[in-house]
PDB file of N, CA and C in Angstrom:
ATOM      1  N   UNK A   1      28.663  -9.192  59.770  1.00  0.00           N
ATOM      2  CA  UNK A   1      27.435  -9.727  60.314  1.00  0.00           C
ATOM      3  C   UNK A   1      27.097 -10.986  59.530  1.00  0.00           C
ATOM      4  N   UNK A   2      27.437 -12.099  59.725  1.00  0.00           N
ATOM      5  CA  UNK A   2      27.187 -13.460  59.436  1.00  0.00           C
ATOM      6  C   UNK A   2      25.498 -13.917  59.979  1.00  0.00           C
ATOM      7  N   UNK A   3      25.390 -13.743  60.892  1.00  0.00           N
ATOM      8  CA  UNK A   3      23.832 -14.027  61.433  1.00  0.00           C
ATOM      9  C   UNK A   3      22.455 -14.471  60.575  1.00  0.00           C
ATOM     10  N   UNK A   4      22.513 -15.241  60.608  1.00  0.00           N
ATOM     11  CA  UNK A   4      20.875 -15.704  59.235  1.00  0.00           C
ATOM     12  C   UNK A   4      19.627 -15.066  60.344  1.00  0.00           C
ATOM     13  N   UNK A   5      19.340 -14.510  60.409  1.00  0.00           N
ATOM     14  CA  UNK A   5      17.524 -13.939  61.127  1.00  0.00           C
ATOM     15  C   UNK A   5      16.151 -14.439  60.331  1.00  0.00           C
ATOM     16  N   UNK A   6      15.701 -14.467  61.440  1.00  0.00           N
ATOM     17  CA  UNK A   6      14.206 -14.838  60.007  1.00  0.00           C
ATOM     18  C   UNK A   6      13.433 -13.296  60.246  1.00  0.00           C
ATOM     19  N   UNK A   7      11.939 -13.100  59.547  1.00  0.00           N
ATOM     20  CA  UNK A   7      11.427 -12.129  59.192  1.00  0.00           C
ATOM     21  C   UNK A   7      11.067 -11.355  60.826  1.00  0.00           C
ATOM     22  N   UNK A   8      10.697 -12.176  61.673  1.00  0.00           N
ATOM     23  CA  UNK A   8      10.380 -11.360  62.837  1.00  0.00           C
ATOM     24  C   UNK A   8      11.410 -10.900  63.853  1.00  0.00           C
ATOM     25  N   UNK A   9      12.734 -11.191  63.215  1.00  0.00           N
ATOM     26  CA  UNK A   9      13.754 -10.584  64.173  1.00  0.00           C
ATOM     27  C   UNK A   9      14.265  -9.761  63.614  1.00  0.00           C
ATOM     28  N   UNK A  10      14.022  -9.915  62.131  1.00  0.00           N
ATOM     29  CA  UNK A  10      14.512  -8.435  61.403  1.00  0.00           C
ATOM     30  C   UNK A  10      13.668  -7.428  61.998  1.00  0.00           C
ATOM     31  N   UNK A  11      12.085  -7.540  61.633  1.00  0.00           N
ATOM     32  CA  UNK A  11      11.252  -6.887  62.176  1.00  0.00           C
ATOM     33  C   UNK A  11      11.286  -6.391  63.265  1.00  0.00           C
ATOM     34  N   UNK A  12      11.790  -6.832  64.022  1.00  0.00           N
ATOM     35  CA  UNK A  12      12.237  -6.219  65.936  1.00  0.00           C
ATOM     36  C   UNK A  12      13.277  -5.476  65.996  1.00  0.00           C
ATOM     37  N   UNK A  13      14.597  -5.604  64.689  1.00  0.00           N
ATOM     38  CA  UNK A  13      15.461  -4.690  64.301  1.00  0.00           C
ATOM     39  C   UNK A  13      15.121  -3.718  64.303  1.00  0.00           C
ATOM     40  N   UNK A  14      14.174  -3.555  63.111  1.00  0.00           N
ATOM     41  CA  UNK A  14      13.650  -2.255  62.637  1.00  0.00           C
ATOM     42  C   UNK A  14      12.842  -1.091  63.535  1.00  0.00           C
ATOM     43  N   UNK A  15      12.509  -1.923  63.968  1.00  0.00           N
ATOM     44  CA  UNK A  15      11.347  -1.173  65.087  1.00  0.00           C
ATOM     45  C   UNK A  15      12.297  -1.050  66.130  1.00  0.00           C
ATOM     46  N   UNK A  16      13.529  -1.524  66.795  1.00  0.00           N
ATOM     47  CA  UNK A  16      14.476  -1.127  67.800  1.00  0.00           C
ATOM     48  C   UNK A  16      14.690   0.040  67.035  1.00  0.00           C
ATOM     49  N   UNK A  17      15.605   0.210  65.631  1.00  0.00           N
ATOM     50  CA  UNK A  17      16.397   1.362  64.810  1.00  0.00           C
ATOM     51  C   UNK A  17      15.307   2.710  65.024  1.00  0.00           C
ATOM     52  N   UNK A  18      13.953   2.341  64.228  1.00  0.00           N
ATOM     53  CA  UNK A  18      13.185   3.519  64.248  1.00  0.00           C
ATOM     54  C   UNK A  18      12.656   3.896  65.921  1.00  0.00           C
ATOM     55  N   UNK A  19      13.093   3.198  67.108  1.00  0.00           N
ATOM     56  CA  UNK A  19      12.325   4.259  67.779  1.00  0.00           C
ATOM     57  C   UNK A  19      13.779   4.735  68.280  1.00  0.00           C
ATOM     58  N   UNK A  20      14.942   4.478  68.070  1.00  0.00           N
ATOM     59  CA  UNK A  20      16.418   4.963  68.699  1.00  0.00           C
ATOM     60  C   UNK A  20      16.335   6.149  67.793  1.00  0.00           C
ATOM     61  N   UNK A  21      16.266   5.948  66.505  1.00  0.00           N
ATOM     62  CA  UNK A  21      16.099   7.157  65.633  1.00  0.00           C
ATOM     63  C   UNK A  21      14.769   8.224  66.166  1.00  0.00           C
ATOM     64  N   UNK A  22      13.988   8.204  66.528  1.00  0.00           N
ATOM     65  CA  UNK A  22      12.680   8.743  67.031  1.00  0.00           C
ATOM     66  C   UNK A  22      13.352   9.716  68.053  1.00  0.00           C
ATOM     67  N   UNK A  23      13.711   8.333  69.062  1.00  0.00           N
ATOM     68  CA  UNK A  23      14.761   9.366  70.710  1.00  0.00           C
ATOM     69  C   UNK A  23      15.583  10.244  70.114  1.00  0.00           C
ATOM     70  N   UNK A  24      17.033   9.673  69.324  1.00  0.00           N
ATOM     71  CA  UNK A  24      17.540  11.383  69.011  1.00  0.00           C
ATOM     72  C   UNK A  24      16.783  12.237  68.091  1.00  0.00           C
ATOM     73  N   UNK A  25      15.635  12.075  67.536  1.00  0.00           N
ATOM     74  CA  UNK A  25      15.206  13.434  66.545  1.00  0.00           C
ATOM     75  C   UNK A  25      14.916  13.916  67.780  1.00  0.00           C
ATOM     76  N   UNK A  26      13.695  13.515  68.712  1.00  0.00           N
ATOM     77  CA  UNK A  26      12.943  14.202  70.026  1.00  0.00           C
ATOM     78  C   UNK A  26      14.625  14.907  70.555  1.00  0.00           C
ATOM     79  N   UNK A  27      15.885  14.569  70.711  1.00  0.00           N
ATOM     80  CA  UNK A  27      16.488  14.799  71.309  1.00  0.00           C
ATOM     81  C   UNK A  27      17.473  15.643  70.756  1.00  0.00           C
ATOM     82  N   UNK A  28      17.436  16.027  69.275  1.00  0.00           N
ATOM     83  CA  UNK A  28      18.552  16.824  68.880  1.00  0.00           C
ATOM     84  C   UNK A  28      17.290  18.220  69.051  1.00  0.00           C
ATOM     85  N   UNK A  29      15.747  18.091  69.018  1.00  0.00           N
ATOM     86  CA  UNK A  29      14.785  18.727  68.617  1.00  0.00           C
ATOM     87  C   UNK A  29      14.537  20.125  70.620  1.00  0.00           C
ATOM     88  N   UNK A  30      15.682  19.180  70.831  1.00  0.00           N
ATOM     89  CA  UNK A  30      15.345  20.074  72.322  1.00  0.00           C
ATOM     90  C   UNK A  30      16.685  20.653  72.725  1.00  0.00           C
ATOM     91  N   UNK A  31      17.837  20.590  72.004  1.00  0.00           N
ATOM     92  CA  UNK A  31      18.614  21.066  72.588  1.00  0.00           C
ATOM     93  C   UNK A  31      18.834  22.637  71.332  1.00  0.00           C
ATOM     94  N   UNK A  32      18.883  23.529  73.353  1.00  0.00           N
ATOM     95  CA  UNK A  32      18.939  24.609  72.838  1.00  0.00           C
ATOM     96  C   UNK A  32      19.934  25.279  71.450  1.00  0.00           C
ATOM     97  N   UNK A  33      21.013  24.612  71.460  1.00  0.00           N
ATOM     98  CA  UNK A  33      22.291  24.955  70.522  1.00  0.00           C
ATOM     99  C   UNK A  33      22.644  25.965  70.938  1.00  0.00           C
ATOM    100  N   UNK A  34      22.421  26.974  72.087  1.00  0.00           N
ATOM    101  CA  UNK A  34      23.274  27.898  72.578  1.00  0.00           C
ATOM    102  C   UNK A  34      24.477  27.715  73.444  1.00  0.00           C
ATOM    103  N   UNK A  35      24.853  26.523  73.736  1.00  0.00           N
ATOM    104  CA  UNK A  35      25.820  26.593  74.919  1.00  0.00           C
ATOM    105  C   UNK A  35      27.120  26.978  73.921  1.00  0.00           C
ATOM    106  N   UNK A  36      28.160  26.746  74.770  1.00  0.00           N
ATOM    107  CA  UNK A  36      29.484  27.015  73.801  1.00  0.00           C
ATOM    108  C   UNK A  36      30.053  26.231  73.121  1.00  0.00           C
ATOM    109  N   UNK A  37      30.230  26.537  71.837  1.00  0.00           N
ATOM    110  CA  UNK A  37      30.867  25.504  71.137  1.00  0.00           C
ATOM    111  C   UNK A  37      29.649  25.087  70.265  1.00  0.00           C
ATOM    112  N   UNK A  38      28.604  25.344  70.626  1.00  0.00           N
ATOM    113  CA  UNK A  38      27.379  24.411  70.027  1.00  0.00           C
ATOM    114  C   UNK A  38      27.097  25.008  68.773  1.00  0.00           C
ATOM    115  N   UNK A  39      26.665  24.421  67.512  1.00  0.00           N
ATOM    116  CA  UNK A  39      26.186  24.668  66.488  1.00  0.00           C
ATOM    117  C   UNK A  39      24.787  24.245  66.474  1.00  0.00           C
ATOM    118  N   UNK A  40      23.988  25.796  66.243  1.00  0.00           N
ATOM    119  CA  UNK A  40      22.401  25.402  66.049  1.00  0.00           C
ATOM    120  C   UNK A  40      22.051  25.131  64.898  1.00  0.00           C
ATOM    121  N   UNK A  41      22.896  25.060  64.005  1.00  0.00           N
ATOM    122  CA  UNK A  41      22.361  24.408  62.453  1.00  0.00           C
ATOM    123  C   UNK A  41      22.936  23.118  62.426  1.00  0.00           C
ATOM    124  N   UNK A  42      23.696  22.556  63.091  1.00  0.00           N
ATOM    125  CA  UNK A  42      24.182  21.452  63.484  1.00  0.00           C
ATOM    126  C   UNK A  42      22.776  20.488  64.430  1.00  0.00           C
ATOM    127  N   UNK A  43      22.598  20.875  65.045  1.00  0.00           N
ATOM    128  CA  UNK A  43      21.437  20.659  66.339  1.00  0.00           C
ATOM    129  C   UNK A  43      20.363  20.564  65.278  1.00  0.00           C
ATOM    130  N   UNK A  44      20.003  21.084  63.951  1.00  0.00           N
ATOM    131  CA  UNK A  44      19.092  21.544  63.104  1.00  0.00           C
ATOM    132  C   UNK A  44      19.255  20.239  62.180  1.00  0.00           C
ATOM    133  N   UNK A  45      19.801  20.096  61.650  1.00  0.00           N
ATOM    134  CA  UNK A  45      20.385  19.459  60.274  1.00  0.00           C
ATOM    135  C   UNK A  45      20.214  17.420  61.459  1.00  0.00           C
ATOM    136  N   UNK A  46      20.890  17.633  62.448  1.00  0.00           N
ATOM    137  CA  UNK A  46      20.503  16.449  62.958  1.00  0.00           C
ATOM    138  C   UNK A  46      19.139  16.015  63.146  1.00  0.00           C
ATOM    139  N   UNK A  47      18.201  16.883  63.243  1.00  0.00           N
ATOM    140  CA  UNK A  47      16.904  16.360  64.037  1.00  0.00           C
ATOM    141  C   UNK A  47      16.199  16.280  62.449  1.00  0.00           C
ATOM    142  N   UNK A  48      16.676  16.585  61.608  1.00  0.00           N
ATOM    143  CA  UNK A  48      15.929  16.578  60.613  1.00  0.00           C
ATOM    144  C   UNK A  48      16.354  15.067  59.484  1.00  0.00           C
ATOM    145  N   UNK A  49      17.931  14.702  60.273  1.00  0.00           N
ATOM    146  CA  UNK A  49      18.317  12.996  59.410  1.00  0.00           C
ATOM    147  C   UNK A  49      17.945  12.863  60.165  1.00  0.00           C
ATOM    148  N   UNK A  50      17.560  12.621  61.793  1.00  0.00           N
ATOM    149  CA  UNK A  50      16.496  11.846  62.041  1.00  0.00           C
ATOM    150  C   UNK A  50      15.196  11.355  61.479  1.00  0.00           C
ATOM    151  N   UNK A  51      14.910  12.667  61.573  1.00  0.00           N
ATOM    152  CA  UNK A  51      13.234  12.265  61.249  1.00  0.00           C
ATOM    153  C   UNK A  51      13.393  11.360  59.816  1.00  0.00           C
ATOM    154  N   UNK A  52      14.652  12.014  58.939  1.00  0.00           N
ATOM    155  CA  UNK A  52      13.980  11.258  57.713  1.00  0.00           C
ATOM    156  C   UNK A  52      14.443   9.620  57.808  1.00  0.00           C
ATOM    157  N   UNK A  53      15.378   9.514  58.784  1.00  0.00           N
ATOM    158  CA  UNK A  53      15.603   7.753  59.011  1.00  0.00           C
ATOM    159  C   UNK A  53      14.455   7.023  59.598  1.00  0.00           C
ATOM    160  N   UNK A  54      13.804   7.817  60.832  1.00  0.00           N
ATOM    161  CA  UNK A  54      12.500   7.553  61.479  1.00  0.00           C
ATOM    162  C   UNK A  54      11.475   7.338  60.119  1.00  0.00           C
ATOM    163  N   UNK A  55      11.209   8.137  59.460  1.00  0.00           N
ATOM    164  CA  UNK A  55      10.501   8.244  58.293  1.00  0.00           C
ATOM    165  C   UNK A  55      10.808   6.812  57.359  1.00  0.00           C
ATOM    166  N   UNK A  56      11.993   6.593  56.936  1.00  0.00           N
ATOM    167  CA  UNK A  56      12.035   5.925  56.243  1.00  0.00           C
ATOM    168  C   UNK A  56      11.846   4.592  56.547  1.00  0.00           C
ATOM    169  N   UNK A  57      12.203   3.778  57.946  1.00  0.00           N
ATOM    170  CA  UNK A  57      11.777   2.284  58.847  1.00  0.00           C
ATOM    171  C   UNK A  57      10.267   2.450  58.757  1.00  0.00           C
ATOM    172  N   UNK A  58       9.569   3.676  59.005  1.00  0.00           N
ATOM    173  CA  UNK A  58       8.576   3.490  59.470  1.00  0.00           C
ATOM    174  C   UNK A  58       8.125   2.958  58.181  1.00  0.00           C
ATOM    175  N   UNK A  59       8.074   3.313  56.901  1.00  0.00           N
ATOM    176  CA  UNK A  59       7.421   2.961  55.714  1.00  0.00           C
ATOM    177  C   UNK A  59       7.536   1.671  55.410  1.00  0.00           C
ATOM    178  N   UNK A  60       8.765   0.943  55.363  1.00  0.00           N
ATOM    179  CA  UNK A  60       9.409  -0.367  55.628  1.00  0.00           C
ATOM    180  C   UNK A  60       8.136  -1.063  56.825  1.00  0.00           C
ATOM    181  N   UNK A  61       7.872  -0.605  57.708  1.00  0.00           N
ATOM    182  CA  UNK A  61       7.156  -1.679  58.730  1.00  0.00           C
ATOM    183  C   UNK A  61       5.698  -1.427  57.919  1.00  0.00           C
ATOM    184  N   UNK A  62       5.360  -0.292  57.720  1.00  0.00           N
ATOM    185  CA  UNK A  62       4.008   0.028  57.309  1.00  0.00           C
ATOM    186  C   UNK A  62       3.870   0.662  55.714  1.00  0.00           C
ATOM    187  N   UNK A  63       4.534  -0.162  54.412  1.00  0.00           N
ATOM    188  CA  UNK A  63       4.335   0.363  53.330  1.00  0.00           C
ATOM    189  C   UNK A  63       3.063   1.237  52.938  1.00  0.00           C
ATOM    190  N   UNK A  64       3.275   1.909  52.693  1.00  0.00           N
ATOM    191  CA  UNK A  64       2.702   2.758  51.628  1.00  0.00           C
ATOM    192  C   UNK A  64       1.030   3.652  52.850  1.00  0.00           C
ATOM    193  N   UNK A  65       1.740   3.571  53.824  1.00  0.00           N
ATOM    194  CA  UNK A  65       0.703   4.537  54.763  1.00  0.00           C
ATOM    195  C   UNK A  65       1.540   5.935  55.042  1.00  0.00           C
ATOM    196  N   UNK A  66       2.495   6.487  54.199  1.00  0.00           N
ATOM    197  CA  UNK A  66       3.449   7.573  54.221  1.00  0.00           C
ATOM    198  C   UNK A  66       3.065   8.315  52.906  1.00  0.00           C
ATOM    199  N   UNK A  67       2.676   9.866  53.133  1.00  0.00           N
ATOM    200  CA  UNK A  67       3.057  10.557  52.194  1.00  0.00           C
ATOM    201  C   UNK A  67       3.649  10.529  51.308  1.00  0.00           C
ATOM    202  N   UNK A  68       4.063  10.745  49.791  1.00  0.00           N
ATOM    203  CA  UNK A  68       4.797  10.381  49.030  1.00  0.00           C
ATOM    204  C   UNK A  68       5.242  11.892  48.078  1.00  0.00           C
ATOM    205  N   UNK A  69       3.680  13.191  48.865  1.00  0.00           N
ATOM    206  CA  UNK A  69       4.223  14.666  48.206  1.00  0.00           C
ATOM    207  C   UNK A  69       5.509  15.167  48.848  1.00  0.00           C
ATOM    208  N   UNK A  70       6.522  14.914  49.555  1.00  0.00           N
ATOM    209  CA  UNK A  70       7.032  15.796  49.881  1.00  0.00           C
ATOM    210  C   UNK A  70       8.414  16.259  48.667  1.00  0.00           C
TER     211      UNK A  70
END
């Protein structure tokens, strides 16, 4: 990635990444994990690096309006 960006196209990055990250948490967060073959701790373990990638852009756009007990 050679590309020079300035601050508001990074910014449109980020906010593309965190809501793609948003769609699969909502989306690993609904699938049943019963079909065949499927792993529900798999289905589990995904929706949860979601959230924490969602989690982590979001702090990046909006410092320090995030929890910091967990």
């Amino acid at each position: 990635m050679t590309d020079v960006v300035d601050a508001d196209e990074l910014l449109r990055r980020i906010r593309v990444a965190r809501d793609w990250a948003a769609e699969r948490e909502a989306e690993a967060g609904s699938l049943p994990g019963t079909g065949e073959g499927a792993d529900p701790t798999a289905a589990g373990v995904d929706r949860v690096v979601f959230s924490v990638v969602r989690e982590v852009l979001d702090e990046i756009i909006n410092p320090g309006t995030h929890s910091r007990s967990r």
